[in-house]
Protein backbone atom coordinates (compact mmCIF):
# COMPACT_ATOMS: atom_id res chain seq x y z
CA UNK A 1 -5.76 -11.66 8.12
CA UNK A 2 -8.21 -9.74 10.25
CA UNK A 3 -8.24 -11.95 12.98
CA UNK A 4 -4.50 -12.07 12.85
CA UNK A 5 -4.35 -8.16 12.99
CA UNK A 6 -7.11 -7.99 15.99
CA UNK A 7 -5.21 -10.95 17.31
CA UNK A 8 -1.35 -9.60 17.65
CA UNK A 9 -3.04 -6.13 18.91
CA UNK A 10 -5.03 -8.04 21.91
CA UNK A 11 -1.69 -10.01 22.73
CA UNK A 12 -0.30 -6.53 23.20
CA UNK A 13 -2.92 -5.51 25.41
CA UNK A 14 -5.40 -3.68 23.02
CA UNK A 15 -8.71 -4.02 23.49
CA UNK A 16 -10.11 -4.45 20.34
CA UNK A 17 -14.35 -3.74 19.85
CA UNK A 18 -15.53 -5.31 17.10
CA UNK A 19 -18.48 -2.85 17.00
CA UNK A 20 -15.29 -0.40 15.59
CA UNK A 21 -13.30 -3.01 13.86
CA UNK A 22 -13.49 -4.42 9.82
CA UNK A 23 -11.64 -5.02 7.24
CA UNK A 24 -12.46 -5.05 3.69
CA UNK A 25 -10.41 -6.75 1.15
CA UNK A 26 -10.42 -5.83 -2.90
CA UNK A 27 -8.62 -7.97 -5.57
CA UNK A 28 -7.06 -6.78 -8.60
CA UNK A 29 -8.20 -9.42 -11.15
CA UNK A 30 -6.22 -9.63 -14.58
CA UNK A 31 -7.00 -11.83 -18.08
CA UNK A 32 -3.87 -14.25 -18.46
CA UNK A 33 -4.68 -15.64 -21.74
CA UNK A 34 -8.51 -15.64 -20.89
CA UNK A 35 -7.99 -16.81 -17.45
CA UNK A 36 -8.67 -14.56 -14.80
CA UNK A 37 -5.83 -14.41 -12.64
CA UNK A 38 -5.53 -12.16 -8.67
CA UNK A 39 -2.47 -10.37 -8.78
CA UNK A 40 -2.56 -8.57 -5.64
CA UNK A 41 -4.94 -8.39 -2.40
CA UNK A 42 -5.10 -4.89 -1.04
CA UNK A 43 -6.79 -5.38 2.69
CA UNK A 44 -7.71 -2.09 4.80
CA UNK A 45 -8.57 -1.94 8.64
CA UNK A 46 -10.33 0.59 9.93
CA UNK A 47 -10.76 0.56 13.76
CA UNK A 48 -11.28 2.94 16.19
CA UNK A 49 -8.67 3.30 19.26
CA UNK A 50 -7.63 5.24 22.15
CA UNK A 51 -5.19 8.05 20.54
CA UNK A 52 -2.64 5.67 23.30
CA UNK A 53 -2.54 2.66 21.05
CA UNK A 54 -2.45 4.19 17.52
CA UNK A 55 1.60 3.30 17.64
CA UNK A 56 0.86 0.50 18.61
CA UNK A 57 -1.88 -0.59 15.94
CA UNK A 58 0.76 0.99 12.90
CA UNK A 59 3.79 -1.08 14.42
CA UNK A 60 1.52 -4.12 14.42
CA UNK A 61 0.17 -3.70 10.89
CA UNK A 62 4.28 -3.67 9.50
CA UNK A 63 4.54 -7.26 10.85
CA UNK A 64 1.49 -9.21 11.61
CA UNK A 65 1.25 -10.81 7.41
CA UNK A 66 4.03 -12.24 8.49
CA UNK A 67 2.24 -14.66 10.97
CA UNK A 68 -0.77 -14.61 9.13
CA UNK A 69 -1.88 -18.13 7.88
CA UNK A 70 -3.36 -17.04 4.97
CA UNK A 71 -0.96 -14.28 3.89
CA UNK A 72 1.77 -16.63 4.21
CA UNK A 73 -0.36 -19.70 1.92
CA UNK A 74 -0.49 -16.98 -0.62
CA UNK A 75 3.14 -15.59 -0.78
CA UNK A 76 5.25 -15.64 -3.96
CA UNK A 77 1.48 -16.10 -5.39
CA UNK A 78 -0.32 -13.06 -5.14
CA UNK A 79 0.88 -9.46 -3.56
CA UNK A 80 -0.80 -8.52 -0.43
CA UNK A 81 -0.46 -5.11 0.90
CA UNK A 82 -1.77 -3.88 3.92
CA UNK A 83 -3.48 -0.30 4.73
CA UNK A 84 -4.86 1.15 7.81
CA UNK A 85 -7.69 3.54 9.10
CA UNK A 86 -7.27 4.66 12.22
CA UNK A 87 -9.30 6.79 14.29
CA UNK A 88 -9.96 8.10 17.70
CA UNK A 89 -12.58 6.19 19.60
């Protein structure tokens, strides 16, 4: 999903450092009749940006699951939601 993310912001012409880019991605894990079972994928971005692109970087973040091979394998599945940490760089 990262690389999707980075990916739709560079195709909109935002550079994107990965010295000021990650994303970290935490599972909420649940015992189904002593399986343990993901019910939801909570990824967050942080990245640094020219103040100039932060609409841009929120706009992208509302859309980009959507062409995101993995968030799309997983759909119906498990819940992903999507948060982001934006700064000035």
């Amino acid at each position: 999903m990262a690389g999707t993310y980075a990916g739709a912001l560079e195709a909109r012409r935002v550079d994107v450092d990965p010295d000021r880019f990650e994303a970290e991605a935490v599972g909420d894990v649940v015992n189904d009749d002593g399986v343990l079972v993901i019910t939801r994928i909570t990824v967050t971005y942080r990245i640094a940006l020219p103040e100039e692109h932060h609409d841009t970087a929120r706009r992208v973040l509302g859309f980009h699951a959507r062409a995101c091979p993995v968030a799309r394998s997983l759909e119906g599945g498990i819940e992903i939601e999507t948060q982001l940490d934006l700064t000035t760089a």
